[in-house]
Protein backbone atom coordinates (compact mmCIF):
# COMPACT_ATOMS: atom_id res chain seq x y z
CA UNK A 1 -32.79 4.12 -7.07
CA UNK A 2 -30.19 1.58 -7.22
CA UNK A 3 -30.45 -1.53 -4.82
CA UNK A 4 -28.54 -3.46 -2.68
CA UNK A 5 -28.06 -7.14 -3.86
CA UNK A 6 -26.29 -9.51 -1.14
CA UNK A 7 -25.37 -13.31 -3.00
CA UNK A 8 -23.51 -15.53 -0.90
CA UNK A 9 -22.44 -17.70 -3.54
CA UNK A 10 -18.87 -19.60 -3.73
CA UNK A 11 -15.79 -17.15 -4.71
CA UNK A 12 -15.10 -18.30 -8.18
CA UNK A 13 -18.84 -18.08 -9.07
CA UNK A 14 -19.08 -14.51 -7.69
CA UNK A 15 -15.50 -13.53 -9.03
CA UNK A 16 -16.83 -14.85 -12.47
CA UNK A 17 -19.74 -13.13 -12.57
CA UNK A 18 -18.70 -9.58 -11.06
CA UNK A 19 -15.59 -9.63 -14.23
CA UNK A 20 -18.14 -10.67 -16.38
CA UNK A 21 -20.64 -7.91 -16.09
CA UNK A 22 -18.15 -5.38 -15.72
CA UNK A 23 -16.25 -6.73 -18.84
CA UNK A 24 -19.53 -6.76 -20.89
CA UNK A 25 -20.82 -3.31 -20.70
CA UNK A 26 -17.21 -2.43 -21.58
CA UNK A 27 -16.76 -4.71 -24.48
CA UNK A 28 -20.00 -3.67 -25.88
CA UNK A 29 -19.86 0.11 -25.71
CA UNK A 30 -16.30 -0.48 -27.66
CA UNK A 31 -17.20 -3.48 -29.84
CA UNK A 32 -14.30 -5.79 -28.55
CA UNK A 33 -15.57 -8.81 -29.22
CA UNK A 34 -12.07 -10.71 -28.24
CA UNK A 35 -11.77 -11.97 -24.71
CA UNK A 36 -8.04 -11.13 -25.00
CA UNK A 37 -9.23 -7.34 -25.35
CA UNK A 38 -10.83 -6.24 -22.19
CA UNK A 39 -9.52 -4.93 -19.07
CA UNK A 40 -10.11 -7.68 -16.08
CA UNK A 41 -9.49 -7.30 -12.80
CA UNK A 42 -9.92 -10.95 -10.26
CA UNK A 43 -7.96 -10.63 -7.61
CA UNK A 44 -5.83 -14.26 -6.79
CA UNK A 45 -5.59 -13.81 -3.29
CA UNK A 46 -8.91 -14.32 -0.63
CA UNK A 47 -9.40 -10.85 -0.27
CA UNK A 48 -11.56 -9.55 -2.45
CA UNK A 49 -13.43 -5.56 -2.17
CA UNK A 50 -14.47 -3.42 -5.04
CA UNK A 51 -15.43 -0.22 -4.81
CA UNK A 52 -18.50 1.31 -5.59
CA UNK A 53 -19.03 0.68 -9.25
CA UNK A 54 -21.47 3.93 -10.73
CA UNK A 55 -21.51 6.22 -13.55
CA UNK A 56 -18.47 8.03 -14.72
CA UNK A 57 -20.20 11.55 -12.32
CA UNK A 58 -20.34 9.18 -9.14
CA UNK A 59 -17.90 9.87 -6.42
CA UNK A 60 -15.59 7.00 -5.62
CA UNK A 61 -13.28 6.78 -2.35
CA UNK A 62 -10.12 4.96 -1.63
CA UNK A 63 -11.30 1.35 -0.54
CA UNK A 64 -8.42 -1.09 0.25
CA UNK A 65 -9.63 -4.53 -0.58
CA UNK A 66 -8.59 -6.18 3.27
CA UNK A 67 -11.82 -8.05 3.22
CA UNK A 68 -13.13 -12.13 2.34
CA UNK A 69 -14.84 -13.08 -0.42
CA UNK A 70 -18.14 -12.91 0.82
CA UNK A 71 -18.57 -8.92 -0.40
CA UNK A 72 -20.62 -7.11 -2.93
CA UNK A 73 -20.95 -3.72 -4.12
CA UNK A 74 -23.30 -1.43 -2.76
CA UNK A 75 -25.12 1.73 -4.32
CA UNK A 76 -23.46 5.32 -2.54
CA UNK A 77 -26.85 6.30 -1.61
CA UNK A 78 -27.49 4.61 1.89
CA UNK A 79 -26.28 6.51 5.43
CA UNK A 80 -24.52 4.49 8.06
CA UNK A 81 -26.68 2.98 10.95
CA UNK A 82 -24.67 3.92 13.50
CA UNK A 83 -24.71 7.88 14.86
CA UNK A 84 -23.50 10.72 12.29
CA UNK A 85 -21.30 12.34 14.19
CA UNK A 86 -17.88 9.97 14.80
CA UNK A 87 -16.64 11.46 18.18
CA UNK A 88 -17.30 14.86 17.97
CA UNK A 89 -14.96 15.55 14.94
CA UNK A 90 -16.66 14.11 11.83
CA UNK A 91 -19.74 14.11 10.38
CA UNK A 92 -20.41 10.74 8.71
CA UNK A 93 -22.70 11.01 5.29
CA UNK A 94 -23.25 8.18 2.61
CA UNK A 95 -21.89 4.52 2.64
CA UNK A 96 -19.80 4.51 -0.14
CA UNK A 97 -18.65 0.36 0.01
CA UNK A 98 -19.12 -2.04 2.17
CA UNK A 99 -17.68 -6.21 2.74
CA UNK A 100 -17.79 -8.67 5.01
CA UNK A 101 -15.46 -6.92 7.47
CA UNK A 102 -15.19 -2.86 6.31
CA UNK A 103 -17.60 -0.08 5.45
CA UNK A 104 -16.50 3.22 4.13
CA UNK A 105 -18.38 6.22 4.79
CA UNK A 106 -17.92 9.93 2.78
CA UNK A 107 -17.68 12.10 5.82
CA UNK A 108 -16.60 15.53 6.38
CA UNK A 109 -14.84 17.55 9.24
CA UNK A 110 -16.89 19.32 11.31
CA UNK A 111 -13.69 21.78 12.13
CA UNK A 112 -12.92 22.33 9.00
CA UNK A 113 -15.26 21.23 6.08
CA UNK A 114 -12.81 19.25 4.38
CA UNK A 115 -14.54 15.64 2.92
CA UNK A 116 -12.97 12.23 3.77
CA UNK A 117 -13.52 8.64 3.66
CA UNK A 118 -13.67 7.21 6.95
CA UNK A 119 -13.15 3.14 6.47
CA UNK A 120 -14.68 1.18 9.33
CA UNK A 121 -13.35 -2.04 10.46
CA UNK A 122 -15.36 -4.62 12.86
CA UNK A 123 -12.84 -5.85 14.91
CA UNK A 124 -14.52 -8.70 16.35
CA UNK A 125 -15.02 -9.83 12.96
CA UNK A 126 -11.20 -10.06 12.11
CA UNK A 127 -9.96 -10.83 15.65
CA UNK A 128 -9.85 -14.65 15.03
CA UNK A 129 -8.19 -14.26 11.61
CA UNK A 130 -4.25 -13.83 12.06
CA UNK A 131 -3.82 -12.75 8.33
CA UNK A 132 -6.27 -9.75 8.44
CA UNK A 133 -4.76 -8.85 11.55
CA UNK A 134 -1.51 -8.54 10.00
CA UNK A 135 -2.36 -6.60 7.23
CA UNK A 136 -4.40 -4.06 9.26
CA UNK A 137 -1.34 -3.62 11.04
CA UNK A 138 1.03 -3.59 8.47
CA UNK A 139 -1.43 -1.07 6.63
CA UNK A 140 -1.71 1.38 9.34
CA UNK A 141 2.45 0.97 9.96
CA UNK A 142 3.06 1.79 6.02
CA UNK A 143 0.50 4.39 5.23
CA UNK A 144 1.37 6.41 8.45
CA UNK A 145 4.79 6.98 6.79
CA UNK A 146 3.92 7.77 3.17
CA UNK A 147 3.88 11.04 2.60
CA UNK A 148 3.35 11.51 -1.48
CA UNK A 149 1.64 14.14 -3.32
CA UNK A 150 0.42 10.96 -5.79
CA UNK A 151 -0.49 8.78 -2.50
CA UNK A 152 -3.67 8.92 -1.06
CA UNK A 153 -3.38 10.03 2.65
CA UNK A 154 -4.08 8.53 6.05
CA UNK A 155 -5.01 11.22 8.20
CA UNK A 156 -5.34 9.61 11.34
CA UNK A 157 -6.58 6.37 13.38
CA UNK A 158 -9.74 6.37 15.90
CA UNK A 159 -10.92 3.64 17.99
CA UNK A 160 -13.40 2.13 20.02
CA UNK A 161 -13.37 -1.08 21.75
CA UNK A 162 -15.36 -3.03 18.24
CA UNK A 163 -14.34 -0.56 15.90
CA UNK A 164 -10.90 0.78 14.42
CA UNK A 165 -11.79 4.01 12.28
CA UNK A 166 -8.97 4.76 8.93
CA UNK A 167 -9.69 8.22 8.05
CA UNK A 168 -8.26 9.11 4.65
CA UNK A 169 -7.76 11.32 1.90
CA UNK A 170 -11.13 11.30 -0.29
CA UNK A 171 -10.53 11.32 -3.72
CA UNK A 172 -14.29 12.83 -5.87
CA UNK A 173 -13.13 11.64 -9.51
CA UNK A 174 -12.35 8.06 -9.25
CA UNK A 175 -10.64 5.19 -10.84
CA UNK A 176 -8.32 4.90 -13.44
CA UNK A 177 -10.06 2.11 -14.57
CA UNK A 178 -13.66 3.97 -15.01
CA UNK A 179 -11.70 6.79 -17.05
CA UNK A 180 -9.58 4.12 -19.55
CA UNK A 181 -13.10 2.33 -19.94
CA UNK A 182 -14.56 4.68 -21.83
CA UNK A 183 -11.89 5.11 -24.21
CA UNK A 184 -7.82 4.54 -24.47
CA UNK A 185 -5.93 7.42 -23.70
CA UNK A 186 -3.59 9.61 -25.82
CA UNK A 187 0.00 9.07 -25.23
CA UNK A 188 0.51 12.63 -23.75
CA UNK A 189 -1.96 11.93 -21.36
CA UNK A 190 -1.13 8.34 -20.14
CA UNK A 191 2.51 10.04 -19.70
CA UNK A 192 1.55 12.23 -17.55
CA UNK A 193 -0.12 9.64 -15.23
CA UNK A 194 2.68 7.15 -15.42
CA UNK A 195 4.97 9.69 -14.13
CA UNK A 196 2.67 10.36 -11.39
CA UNK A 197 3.11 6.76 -11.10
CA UNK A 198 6.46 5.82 -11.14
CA UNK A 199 7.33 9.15 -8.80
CA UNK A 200 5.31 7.50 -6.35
CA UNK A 201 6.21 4.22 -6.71
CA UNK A 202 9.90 5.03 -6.82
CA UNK A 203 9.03 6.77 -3.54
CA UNK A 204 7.30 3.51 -2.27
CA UNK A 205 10.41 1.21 -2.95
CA UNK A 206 13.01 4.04 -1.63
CA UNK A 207 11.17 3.59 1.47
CA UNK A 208 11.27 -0.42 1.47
CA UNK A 209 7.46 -0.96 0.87
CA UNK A 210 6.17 -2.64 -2.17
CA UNK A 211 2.40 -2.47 -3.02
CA UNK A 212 1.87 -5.79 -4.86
CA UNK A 213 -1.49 -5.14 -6.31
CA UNK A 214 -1.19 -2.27 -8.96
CA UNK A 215 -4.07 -2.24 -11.23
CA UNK A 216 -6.27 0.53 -13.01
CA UNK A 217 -8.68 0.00 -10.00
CA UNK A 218 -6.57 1.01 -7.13
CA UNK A 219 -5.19 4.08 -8.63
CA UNK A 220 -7.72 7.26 -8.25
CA UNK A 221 -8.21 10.73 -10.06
CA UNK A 222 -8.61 14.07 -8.11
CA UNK A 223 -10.27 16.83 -8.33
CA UNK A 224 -7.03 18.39 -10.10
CA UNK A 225 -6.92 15.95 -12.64
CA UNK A 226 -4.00 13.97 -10.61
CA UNK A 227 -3.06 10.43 -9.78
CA UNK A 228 -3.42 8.87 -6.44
CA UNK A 229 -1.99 5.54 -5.58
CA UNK A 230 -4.72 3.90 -3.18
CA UNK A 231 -4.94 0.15 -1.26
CA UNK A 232 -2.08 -0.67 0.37
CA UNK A 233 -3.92 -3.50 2.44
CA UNK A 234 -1.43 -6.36 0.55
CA UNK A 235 1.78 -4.21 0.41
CA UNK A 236 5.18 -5.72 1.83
CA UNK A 237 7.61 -4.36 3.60
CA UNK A 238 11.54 -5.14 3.87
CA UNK A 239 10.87 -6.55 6.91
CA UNK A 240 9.28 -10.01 4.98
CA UNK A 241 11.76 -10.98 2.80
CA UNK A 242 13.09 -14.29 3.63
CA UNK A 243 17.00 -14.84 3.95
CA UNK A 244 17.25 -15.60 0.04
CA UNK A 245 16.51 -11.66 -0.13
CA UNK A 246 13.19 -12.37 -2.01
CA UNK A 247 9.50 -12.44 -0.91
CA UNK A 248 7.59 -14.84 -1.19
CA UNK A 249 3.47 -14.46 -0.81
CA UNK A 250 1.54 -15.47 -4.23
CA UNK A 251 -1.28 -12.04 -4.16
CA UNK A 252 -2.20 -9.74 -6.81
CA UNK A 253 -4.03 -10.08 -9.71
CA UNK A 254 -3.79 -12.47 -12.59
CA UNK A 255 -3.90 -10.30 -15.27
CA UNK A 256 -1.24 -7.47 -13.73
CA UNK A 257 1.26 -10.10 -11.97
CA UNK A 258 4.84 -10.50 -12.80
CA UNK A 259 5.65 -14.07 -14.08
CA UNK A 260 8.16 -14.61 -11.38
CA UNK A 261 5.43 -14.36 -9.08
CA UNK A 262 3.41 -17.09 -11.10
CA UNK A 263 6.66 -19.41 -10.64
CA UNK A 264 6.22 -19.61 -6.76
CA UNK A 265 10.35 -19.75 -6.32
CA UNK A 266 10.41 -15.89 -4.79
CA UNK A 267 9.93 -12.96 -6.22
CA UNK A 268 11.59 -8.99 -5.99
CA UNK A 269 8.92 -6.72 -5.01
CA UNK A 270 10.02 -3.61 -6.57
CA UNK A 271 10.74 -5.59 -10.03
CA UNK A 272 7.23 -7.21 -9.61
CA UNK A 273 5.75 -3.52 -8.84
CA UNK A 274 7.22 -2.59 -12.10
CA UNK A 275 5.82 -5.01 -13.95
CA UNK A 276 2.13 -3.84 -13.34
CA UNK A 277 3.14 -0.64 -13.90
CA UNK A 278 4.17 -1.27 -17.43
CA UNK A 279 0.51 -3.44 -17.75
CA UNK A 280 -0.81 0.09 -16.36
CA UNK A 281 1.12 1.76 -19.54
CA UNK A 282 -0.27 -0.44 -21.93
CA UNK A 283 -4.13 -1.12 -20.67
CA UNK A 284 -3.94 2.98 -20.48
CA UNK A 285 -2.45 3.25 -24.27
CA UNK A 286 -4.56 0.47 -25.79
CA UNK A 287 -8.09 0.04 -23.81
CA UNK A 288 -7.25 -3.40 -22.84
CA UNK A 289 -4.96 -5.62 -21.27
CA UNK A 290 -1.72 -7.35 -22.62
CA UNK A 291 -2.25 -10.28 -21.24
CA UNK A 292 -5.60 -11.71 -21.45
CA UNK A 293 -7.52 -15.40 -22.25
CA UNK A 294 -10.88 -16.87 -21.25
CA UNK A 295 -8.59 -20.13 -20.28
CA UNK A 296 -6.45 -19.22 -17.04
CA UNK A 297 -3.69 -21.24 -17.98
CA UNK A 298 -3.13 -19.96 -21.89
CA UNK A 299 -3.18 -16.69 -19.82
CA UNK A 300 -0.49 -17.66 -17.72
CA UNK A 301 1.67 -19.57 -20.38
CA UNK A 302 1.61 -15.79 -22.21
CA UNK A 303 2.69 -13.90 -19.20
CA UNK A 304 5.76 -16.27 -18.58
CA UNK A 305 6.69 -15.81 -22.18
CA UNK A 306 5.48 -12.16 -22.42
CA UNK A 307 3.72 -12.23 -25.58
CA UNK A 308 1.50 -9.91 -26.25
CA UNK A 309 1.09 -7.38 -29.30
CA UNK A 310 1.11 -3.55 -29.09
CA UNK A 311 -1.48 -1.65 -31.25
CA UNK A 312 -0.74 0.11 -34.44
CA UNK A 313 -1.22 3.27 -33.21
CA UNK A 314 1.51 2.70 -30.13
CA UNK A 315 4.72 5.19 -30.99
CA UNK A 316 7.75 3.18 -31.09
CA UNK A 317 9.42 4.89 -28.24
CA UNK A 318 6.12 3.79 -26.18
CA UNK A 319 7.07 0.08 -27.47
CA UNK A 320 10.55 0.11 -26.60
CA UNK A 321 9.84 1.34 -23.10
CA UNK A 322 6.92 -1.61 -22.69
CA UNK A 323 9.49 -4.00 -23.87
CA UNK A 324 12.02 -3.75 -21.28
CA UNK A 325 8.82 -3.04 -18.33
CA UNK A 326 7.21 -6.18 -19.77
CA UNK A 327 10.21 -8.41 -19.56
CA UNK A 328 9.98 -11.61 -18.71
CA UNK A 329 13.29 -11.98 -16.99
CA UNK A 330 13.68 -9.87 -13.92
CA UNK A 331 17.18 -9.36 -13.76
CA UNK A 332 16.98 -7.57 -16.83
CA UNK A 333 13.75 -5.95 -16.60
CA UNK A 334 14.44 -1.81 -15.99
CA UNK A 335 14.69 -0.25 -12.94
CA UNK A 336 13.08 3.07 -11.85
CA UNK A 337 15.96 4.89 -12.34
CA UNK A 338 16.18 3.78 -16.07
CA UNK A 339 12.09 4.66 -16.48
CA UNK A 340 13.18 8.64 -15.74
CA UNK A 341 15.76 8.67 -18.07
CA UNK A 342 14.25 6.82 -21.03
CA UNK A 343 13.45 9.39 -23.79
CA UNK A 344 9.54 8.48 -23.67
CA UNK A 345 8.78 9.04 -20.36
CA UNK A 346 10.78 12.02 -20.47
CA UNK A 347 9.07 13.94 -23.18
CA UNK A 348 6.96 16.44 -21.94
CA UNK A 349 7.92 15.59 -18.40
CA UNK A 350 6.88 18.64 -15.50
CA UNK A 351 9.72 17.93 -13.73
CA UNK A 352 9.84 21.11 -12.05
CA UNK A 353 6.09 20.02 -10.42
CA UNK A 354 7.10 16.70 -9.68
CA UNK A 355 10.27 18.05 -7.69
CA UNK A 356 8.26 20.74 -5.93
CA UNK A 357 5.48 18.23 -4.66
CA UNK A 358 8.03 15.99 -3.40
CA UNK A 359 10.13 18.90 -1.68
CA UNK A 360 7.18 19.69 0.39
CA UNK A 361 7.29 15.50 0.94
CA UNK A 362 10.36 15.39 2.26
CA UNK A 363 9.85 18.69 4.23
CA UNK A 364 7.54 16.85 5.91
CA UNK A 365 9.36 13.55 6.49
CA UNK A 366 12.28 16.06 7.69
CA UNK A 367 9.80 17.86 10.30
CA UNK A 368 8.45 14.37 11.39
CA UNK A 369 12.05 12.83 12.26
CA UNK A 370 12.82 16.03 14.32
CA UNK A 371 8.95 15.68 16.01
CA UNK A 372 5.89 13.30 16.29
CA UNK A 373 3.12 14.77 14.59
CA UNK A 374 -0.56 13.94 16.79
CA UNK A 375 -1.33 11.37 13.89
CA UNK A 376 1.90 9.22 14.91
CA UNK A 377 1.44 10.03 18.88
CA UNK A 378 -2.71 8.51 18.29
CA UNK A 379 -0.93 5.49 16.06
CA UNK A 380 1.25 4.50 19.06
CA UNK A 381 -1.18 5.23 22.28
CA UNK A 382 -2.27 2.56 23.91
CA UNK A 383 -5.67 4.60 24.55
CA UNK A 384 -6.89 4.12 21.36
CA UNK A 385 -7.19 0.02 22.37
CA UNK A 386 -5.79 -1.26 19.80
CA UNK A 387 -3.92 -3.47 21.34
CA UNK A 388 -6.58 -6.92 20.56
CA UNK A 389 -6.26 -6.90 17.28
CA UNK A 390 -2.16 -7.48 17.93
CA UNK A 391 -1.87 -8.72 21.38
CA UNK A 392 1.32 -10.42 22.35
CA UNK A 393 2.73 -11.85 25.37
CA UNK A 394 6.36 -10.27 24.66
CA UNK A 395 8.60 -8.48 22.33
CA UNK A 396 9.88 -10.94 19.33
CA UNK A 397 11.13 -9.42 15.91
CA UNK A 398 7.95 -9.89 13.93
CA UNK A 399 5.96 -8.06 16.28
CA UNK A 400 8.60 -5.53 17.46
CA UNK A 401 8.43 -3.01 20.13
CA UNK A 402 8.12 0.48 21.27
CA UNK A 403 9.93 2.35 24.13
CA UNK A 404 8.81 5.83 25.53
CA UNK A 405 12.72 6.75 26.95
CA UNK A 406 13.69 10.23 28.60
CA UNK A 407 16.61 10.82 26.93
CA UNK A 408 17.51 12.76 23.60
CA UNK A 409 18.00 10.88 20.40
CA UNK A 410 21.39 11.56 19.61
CA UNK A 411 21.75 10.08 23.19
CA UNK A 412 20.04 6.90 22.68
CA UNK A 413 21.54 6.35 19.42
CA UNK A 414 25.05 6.86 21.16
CA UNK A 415 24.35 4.02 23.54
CA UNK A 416 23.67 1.65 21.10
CA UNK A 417 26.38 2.82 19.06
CA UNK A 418 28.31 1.73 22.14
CA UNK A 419 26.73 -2.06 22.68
CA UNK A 420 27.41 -3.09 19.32
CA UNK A 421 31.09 -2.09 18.86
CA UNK A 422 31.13 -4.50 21.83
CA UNK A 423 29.99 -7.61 19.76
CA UNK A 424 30.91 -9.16 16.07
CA UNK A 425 27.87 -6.65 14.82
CA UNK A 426 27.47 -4.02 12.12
CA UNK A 427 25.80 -0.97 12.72
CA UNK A 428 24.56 1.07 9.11
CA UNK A 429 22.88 4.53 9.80
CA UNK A 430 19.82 5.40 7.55
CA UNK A 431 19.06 8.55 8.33
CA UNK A 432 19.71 10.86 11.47
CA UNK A 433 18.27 9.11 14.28
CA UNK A 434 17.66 5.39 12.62
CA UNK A 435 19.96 2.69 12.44
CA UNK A 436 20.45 -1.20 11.22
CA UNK A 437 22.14 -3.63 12.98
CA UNK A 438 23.51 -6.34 11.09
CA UNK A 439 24.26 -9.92 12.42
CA UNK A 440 27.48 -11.76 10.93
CA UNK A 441 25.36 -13.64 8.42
CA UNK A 442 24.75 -10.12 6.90
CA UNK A 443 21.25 -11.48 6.93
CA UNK A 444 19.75 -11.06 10.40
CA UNK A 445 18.71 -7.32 11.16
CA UNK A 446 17.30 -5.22 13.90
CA UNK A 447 15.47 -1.88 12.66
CA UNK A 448 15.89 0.79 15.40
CA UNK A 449 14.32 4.23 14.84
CA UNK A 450 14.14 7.34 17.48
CA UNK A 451 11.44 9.93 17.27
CA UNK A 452 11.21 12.95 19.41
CA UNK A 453 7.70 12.96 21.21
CA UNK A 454 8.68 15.97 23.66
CA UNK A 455 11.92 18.29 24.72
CA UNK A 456 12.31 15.46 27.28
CA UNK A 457 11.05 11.94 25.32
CA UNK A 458 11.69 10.19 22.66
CA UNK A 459 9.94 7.39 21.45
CA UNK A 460 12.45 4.16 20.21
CA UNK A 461 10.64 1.98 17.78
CA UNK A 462 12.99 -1.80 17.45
CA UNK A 463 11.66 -4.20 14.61
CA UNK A 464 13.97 -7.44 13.49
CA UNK A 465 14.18 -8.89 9.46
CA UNK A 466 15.43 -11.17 7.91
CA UNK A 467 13.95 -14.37 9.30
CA UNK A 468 16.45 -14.74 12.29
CA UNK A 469 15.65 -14.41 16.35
CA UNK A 470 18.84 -14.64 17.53
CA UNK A 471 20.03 -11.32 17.30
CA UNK A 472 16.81 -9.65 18.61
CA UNK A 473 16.57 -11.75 21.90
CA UNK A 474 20.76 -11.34 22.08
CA UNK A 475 21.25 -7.51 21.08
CA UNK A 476 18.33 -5.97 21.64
CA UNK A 477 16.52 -7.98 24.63
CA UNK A 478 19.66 -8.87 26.40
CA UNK A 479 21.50 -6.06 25.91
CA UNK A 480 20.14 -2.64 24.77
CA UNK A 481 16.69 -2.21 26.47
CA UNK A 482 18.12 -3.72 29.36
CA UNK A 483 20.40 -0.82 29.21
CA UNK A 484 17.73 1.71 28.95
CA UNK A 485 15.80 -0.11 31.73
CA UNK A 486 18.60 -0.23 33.94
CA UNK A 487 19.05 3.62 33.71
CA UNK A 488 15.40 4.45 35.32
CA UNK A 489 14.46 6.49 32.30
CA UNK A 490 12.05 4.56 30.32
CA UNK A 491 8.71 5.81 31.30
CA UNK A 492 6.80 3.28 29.45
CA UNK A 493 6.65 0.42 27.26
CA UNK A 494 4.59 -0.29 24.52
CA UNK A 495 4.01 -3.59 22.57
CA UNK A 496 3.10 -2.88 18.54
């Protein structure tokens, strides 16, 4: 029986030792005896959670690393203290992980049978730390959108008044990582998982979120043999970039980030997504990373100038393609568009799969603009008392706001069609029932998007970008709700 070992020691010290153990039982069963050749994974940003680490037969679930440094890995073999029933609907079995603010449990539904991982946050634990906060809110905001056949799913939210409760997809086979440590893969078959990967990435970006922290541990293996993209707990969303168009928070990790990153002068998340994607390609092709040194620096110096050396037994197609992922320059680095058609990636491609998983995707986004399904209606109650984690004293374009209005959505969005034709505004429709409005600067923008909660409601969800408050307190404060307020038929109003 495996134990459970708790060191508070300082975060380099840990970080050190965690790679190094990990790195040495896979150096040794291969014989790499080079410290460029291994795969490493230190995350640069304070938030550090690993997974349970077991043989390649133990079951692994989707563990987004949200938590401080102060975390270690646990053995799956230990229940959960608390009761194992979670409100009547699941039955909660083995801890799977655990850190200094989450615990994920294996669970399954007591309706249904189906098994999940439940991921339980302490919020009293995270309450007086504004940037956990905001990325358990910005997690629960992106991953109750994605709908991906090669993204792990968020089923739903529960609460209590000290716990918040993600229940997710579980996912029996998993890393990528465990799978390209016993052995590099055949081109055929690291094809087939980078188009897994780039289908859902491309989805990611289409949709204005960008993970920022792809790596061999955070993407999973099903029981079908299929990639899942898991951890969005450090992804970014249009809504943060800054009014040079750019983002600009240093997280990742060292041996997958883009070098623009690195330079700390702003950075284009879907480029920098891209970037790790092509490390992905190569780590899964080779058995180790491109870009690799005991010294940090030396590591850093290669990434900037992108030197690394493919193996002998790389195709040259499969070099040509790293080439242009692992550019240096971003402006020049390909796009996802030029990944599909490059001859490579396209050999052997089941496009007729990847275009019938994402029709029943989009089915679903279609069905989910026309109606709220109950996961969105539990995301935006106030019942589930969420609202401590992201209290506010009033509506301001980082936190945004929610309306409950009786009214239909082609109504709303008619009314606010109306307001800005009466100012020095641009409106830009996205989709049926969501719009942008864009201030003169062509930088400041309010998000506005209706869904239908009933025959009667509709719920309008306002968010601003771009860095500027103006237009938010003018247009939408001054101006629009006060418009639906005025008519008597907002039933409600709801803070994020």
């Amino acid at each position: 029986m495996r134990t459970l070992h708790c060191r508070h020691i300082t975060y380099a010290t840990r970080t050190y030792f965690q790679t190094y153990n990990r790195l040495t039982s896979f150096n040794h069963r291969f014989g790499y005896k080079n410290p460029q050749n291994q795969l490493r994974s230190t995350s640069i940003v304070p938030y550090f959670f690993r997974s349970t680490a077991g043989s390649s037969s133990s079951i692994t679930a989707f563990v987004p690393s949200m938590v401080e440094p102060e975390v270690t890995t646990v053995a799956p073999i230990m229940v959960p203290p608390e009761a194992n029933s979670l409100f009547g609907k699941y039955d909660v079995g083995k801890l799977l992980g655990c850190g200094a603010f989450a615990k994920v449990y294996h669970a399954r539904d007591v309706n249904s049978g189906q098994s999940v991982a439940i991921k339980v946050i302490n919020k009293h634990k995270i309450s007086h730390k504004a940037h956990l906060m905001s990325n358990v809110k910005r997690e629960i905001d992106i991953m109750r959108q994605l709908r991906h056949p090669y993204i792990v799913k968020l089923y739903e939210v529960l609460a209590t008044k000290t716990k918040i409760y993600f229940v997710m997809e579980f996912v029996k086979n998993g890393e990528l990582f465990e799978k390209v440590a016993r052995g590099r893969l055949s081109e055929s078959q690291s094809r087939k998982y980078f188009q897994q990967l780039i289908s859902a990435v491309g989805y990611c970006h289409s949709r204005g979120v960008y993970h920022r922290d792809l790596k061999l541990e955070n993407l999973l293996i099903d029981e079908n043999g299929d990639l899942k993209v898991s951890d969005f707990g450090l992804s970014a969303v249009t809504g943060q970039i800054r009014s040079d168009g750019l983002l600009h928070t240093l997280c990742g990790t060292p041996s997958y980030v883009a070098p623009e990153i690195l330079a700390k002068r702003g950075y284009d998340g879907a480029k920098a997504d891209l970037w790790s994607c092509g490390i992905i390609l190569f780590a899964m092709n080779a058995a180790f990373l491109p870009f690799n040194d005991s010294n940090l620096i030396m590591m850093y110096k290669k990434i900037y100038e992108s030197e690394y050396r493919c193996p002998k037994w790389m195709s040259p197609d499969l070099r040509r393609l790293l080439s242009r992922l692992l550019d240096a320059s971003p402006e020049t680095r390909i796009t996802v568009d030029e990944i599909k058609s490059n001859p490579w990636f396209k050999t052997g491609c089941r496009q007729s799969k990847l275009e019938d998983d994402l029709e029943t995707s989009f089915k679903h986004e279609k069905d989910k603009s026309t109606a709220l399904n109950a996961f969105d209606i539990i995301s935006f109650s106030s019942g589930l008392n969420l609202s401590p984690l992201f209290d506010c004293t009033g509506s301001s374009p980082e936190v945004g706001e929610r309306l409950v209005v009786a009214e239909s959505p082609e109504n709303v969005i008619g009314k606010v069609e109306e307001i800005v034709k009466q100012i020095k505004a641009r409106i830009i429709k996205r989709d049926k029932w969501g719009v942008d409005l864009v201030g003169q600067n062509g930088k400041d923008v309010i998000e506005i998007d209706v869904f239908r909660l009933t025959e009667s409601l509709v719920v309008v969800e306002v968010h601003g970008g771009g860095g500027g408050g103006d237009l938010y307190e003018d247009l939408w404060n001054r101006k629009i709700k006060l418009e639906l307020l005025e008519r008597h038929d907002v039933q409600m109003a709801m803070n994020q």
